[in-house]
N, C-alpha and C. Protein backbone atom coordinates (compact mmCIF):
# COMPACT_ATOMS: atom_id res chain seq x y z
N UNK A 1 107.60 105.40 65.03
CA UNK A 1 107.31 105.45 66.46
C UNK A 1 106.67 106.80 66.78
N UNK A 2 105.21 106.74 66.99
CA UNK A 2 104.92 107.93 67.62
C UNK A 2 105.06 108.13 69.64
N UNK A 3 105.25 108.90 70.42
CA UNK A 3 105.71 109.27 71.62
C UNK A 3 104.28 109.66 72.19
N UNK A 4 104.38 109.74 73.55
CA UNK A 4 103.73 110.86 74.11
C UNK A 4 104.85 111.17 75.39
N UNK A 5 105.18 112.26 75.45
CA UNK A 5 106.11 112.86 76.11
C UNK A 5 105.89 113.97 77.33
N UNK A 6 106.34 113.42 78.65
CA UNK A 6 105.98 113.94 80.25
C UNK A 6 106.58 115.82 79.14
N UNK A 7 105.21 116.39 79.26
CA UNK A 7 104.94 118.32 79.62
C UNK A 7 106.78 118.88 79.74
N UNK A 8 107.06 118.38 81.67
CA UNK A 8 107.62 119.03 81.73
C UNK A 8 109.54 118.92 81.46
N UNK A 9 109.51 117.63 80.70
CA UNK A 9 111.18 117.20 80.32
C UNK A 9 110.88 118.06 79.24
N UNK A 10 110.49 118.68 78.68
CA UNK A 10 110.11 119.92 77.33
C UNK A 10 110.42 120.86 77.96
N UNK A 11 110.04 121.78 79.15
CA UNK A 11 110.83 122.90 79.73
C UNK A 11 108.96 123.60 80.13
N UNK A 12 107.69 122.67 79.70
CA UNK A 12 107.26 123.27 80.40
C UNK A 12 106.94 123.17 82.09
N UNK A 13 105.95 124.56 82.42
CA UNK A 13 106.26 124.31 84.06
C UNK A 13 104.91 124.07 84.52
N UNK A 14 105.10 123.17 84.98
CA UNK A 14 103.95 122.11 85.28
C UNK A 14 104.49 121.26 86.06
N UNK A 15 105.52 121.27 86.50
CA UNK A 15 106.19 120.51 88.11
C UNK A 15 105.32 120.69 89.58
N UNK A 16 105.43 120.00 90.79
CA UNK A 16 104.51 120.46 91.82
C UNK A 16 104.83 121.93 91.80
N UNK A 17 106.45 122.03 91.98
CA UNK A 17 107.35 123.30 92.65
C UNK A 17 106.72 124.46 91.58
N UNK A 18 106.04 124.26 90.54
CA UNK A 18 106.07 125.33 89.24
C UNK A 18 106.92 126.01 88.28
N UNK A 19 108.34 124.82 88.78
CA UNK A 19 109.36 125.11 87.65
C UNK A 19 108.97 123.70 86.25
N UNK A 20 110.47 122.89 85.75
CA UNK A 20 110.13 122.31 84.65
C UNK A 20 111.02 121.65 84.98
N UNK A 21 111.54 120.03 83.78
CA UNK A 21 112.92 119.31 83.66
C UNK A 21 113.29 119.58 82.24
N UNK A 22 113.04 120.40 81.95
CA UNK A 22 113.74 120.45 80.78
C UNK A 22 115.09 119.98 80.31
N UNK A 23 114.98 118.88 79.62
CA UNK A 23 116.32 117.97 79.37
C UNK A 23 116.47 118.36 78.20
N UNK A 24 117.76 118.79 77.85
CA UNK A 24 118.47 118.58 76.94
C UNK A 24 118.55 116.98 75.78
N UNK A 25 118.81 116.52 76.53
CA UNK A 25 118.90 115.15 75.85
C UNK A 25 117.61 114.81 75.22
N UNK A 26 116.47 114.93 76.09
CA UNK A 26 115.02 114.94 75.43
C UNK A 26 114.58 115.61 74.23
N UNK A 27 115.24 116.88 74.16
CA UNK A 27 115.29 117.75 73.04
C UNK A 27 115.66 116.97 71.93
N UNK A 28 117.19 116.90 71.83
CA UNK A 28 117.82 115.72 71.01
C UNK A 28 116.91 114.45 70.12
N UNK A 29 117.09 113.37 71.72
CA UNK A 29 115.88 112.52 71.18
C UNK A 29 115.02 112.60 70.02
N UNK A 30 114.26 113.78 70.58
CA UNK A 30 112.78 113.92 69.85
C UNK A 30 112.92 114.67 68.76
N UNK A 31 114.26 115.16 68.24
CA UNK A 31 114.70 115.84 66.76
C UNK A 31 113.63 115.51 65.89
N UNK A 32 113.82 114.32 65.73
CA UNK A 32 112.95 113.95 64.55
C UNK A 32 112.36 112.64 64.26
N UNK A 33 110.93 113.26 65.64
CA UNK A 33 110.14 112.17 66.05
C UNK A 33 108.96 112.74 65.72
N UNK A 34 107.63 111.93 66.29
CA UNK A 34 106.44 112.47 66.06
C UNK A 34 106.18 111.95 67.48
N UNK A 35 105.41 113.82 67.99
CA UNK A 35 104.96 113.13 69.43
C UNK A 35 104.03 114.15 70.15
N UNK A 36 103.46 113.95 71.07
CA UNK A 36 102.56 114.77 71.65
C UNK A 36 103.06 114.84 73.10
N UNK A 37 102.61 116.36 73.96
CA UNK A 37 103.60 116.53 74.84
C UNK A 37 102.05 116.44 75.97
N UNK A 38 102.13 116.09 76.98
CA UNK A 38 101.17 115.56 77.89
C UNK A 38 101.96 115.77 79.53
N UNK A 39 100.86 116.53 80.90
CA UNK A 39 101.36 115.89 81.70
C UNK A 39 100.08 115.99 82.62
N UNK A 40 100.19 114.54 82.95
CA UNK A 40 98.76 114.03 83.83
C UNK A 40 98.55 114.77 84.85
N UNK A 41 99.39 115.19 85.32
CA UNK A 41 99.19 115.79 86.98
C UNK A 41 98.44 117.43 86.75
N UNK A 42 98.66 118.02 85.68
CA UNK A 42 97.98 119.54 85.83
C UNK A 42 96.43 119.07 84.69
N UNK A 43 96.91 118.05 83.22
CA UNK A 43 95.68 117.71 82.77
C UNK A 43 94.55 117.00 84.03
N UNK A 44 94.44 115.99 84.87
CA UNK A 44 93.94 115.89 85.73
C UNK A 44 92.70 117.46 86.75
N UNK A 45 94.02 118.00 87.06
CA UNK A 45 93.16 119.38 87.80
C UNK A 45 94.09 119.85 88.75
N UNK A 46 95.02 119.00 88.84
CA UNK A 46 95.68 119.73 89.91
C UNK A 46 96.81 120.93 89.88
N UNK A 47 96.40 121.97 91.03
CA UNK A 47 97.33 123.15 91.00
C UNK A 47 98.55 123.12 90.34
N UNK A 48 99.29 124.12 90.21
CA UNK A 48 100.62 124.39 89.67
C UNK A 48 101.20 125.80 90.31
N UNK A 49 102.14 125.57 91.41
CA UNK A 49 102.27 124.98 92.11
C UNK A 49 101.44 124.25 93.14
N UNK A 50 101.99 123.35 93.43
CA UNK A 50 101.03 122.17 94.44
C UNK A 50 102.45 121.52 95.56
N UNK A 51 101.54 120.80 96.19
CA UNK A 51 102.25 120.33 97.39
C UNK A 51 102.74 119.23 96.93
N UNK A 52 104.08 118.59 96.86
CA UNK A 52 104.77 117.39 96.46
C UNK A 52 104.00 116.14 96.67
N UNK A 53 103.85 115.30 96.42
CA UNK A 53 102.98 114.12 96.87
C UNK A 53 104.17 112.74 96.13
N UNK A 54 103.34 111.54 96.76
CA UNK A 54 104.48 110.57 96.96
C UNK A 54 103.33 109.45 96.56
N UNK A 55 103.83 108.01 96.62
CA UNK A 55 103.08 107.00 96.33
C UNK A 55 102.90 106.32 97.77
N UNK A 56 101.67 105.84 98.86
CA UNK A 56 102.55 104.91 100.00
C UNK A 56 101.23 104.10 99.80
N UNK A 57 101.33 103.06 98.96
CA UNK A 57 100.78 101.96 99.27
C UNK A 57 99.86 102.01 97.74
N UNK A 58 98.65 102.23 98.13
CA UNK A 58 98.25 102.66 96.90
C UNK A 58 97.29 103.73 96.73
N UNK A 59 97.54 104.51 97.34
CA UNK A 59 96.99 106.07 97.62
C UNK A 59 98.74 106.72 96.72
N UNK A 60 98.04 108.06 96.83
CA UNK A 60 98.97 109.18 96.37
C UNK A 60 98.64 110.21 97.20
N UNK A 61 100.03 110.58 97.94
CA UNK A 61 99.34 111.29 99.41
C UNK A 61 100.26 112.20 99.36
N UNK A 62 99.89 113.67 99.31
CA UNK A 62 100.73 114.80 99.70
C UNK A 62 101.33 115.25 100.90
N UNK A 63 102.63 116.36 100.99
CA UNK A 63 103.30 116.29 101.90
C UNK A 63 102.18 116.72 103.16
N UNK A 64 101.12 117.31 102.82
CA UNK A 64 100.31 118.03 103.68
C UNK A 64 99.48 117.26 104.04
N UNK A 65 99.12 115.52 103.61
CA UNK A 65 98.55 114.59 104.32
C UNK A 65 97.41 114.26 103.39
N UNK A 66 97.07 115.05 102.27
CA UNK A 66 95.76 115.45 101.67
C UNK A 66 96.19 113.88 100.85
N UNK A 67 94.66 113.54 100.46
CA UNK A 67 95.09 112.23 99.58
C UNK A 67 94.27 112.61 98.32
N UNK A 68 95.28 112.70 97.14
CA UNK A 68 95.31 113.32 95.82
C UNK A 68 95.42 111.62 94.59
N UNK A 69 95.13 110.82 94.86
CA UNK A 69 95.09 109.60 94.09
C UNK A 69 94.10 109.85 93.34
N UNK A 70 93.11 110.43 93.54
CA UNK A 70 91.99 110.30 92.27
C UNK A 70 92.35 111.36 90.93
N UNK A 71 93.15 112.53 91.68
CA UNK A 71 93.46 113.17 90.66
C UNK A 71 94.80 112.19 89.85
N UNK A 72 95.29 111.44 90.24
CA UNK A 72 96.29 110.94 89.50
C UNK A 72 95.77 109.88 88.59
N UNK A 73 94.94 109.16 89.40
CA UNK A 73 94.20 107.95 88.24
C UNK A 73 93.63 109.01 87.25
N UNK A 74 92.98 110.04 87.32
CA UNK A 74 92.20 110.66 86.00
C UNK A 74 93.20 111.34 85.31
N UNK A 75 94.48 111.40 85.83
CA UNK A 75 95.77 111.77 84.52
C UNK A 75 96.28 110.72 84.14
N UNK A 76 96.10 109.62 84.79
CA UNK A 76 96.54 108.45 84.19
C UNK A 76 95.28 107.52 83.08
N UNK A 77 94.32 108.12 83.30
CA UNK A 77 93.36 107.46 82.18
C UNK A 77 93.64 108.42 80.67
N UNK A 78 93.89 109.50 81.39
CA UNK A 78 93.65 110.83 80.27
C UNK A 78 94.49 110.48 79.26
N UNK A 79 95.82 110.33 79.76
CA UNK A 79 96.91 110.14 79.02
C UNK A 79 96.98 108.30 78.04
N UNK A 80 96.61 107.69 78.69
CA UNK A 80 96.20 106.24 78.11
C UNK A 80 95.37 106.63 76.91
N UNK A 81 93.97 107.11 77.42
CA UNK A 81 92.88 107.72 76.27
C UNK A 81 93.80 108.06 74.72
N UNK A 82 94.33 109.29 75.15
CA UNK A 82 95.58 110.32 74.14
C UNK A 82 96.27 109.18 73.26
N UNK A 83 97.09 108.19 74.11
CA UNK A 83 97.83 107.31 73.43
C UNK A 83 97.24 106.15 72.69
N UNK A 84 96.00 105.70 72.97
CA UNK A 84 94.85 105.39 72.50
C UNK A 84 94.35 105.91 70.89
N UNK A 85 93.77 107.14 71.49
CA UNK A 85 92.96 107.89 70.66
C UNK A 85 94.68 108.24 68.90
N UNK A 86 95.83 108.50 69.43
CA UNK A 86 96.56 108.64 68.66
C UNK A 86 97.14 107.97 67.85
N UNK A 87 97.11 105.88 68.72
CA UNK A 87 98.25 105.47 67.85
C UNK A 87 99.74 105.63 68.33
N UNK A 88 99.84 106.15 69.87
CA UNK A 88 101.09 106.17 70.47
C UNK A 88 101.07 104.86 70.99
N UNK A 89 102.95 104.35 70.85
CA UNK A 89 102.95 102.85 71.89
C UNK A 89 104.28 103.15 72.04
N UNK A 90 104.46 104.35 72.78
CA UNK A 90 105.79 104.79 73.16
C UNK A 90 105.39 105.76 73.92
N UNK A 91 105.72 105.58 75.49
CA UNK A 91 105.89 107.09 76.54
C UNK A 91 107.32 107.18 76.98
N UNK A 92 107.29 108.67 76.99
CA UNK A 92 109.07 109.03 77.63
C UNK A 92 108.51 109.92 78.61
N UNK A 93 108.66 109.39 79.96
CA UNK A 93 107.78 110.07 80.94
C UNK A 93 109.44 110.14 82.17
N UNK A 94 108.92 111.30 82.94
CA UNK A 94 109.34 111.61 84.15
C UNK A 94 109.89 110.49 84.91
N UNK A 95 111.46 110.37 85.29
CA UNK A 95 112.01 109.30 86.00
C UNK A 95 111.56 109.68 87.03
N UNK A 96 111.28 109.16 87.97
CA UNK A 96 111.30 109.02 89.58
C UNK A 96 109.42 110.15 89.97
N UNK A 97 108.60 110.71 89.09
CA UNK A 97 107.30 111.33 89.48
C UNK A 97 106.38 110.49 89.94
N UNK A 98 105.61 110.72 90.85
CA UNK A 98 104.40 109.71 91.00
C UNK A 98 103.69 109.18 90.19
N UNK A 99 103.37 109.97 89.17
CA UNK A 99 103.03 110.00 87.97
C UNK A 99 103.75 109.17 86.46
N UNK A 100 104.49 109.35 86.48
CA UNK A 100 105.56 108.78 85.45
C UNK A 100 106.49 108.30 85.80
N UNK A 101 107.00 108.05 86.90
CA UNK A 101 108.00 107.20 86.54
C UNK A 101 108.17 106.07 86.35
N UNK A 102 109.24 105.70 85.60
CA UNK A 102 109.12 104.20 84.96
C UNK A 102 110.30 103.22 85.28
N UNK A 103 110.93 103.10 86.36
CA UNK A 103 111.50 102.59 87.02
C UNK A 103 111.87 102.97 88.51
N UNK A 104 111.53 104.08 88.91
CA UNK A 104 112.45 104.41 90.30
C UNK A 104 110.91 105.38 90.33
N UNK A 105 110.65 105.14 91.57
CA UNK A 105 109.83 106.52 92.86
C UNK A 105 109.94 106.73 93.86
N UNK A 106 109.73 107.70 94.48
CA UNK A 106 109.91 108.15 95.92
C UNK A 106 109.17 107.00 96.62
N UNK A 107 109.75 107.41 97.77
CA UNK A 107 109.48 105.77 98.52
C UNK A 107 108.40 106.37 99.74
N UNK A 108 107.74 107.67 99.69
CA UNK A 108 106.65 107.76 100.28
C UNK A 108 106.87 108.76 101.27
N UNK A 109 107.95 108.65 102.08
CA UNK A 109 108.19 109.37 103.02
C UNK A 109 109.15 110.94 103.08
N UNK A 110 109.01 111.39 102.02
CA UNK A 110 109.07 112.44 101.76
C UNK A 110 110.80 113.05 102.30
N UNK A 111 111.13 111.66 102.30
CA UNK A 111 112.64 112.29 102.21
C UNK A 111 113.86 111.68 101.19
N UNK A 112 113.09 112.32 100.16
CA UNK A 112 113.96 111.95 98.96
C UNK A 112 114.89 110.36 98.69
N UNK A 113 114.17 109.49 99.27
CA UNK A 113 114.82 108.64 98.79
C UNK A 113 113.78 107.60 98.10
N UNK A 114 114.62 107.18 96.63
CA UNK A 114 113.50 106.28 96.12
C UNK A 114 114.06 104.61 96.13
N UNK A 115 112.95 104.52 95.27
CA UNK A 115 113.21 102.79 95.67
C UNK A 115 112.35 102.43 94.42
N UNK A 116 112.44 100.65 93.76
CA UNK A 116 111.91 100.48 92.09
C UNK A 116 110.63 100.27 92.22
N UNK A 117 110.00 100.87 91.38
CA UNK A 117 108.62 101.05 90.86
C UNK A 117 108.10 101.94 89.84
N UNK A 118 106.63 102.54 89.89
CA UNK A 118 106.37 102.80 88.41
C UNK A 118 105.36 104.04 89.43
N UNK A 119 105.04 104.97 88.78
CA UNK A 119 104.30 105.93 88.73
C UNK A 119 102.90 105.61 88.32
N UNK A 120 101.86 106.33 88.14
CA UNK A 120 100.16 105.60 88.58
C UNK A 120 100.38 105.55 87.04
N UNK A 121 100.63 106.66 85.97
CA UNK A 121 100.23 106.59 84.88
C UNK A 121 101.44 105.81 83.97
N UNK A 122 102.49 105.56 84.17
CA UNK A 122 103.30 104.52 84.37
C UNK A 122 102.83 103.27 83.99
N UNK A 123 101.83 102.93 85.23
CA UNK A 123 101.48 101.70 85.40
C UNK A 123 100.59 101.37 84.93
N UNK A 124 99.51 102.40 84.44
CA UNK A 124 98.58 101.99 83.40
C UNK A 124 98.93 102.31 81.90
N UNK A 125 99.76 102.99 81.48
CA UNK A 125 100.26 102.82 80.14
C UNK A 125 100.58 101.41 79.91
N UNK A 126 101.76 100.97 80.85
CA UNK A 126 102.29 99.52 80.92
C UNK A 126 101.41 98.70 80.46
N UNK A 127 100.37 98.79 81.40
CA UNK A 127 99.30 97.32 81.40
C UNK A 127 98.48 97.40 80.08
N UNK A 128 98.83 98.80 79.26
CA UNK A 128 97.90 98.17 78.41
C UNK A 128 99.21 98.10 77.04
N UNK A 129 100.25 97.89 77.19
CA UNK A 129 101.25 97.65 75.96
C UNK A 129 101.84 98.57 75.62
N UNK A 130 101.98 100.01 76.02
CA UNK A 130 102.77 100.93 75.92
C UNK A 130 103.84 100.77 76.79
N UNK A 131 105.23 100.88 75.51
CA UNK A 131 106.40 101.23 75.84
C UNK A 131 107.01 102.36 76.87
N UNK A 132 107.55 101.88 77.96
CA UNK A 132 107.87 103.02 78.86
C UNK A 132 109.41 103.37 78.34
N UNK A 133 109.52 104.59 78.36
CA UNK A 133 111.26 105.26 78.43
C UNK A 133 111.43 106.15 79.08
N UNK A 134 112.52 106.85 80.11
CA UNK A 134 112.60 107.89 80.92
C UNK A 134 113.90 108.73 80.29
N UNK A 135 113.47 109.48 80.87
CA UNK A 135 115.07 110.51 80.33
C UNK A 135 116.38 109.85 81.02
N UNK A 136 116.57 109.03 81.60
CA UNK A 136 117.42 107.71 81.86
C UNK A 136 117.96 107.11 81.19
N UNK A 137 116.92 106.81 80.37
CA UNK A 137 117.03 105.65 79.19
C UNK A 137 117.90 106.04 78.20
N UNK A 138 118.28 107.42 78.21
CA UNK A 138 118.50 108.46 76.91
C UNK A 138 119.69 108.14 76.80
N UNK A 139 120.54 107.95 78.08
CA UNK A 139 122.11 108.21 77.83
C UNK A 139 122.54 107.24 77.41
């Protein structure tokens, strides 16, 4: 099984806020795997730190109103490409990111509550036969 694995469950910082998720358990996991570490949202172009953004409908719209969806589809092709170009059919991506998550996202309105769905790059890994797993999945 080769991976491609969300940047920042590794500890790097590449979150909107410019910290990381560095999971423990992810560490574990990936002991003794083969994998490449990827995260769409800064490969794309966007800042680090940046303004939180959410999914509402099918835009990707930041807290500041700005609509940032194109940068997400071009981290979501990028990363498809990668898994593509490698031979990955396994992602362990970000629970609950616009971006990655693979069961649960913010529900748009920017007050922390989510609801089931998939993240942009999520949803195009999916569609083309890549395995989704979240640091969820781990325990």
């Amino acid at each position: 099984m080769k991976l491609l694995v969300s940047a920042c469950l590794l500890g790097h910082n590449c979150k909107y806020n410019g910290g990381n998720n560095d999971n423990a358990k992810v560490h574990r996991f990936l002991a003794d795997k083969d994998y490449i570490i990827f995260c769409p949202e800064s490969a794309s172009g966007l800042p680090c730190p940046r303004d939180p953004a959410e999914i509402q409908g099918e835009a990707v719209i930041d807290r500041s109103g700005k609509d940032v969806t194109e940068y997400f589809h071009r981290g979501a092709q990028m990363a498809l490409e990668l898994c593509q170009k490698h031979g990955i059919d396994t992602a362990l991506l970000k629970e609950s990111s616009p971006s990655c998550g693979s069961h649960l996202i913010y529900d748009g309105t920017f007050s922390k509550k989510k609801l089931p769905g998939r993240g942009i790059t999520a949803r195009l890994l999916a569609a083309h036969g890549i395995r989704l797993l979240s640091e969820e999945d781990l325990d």
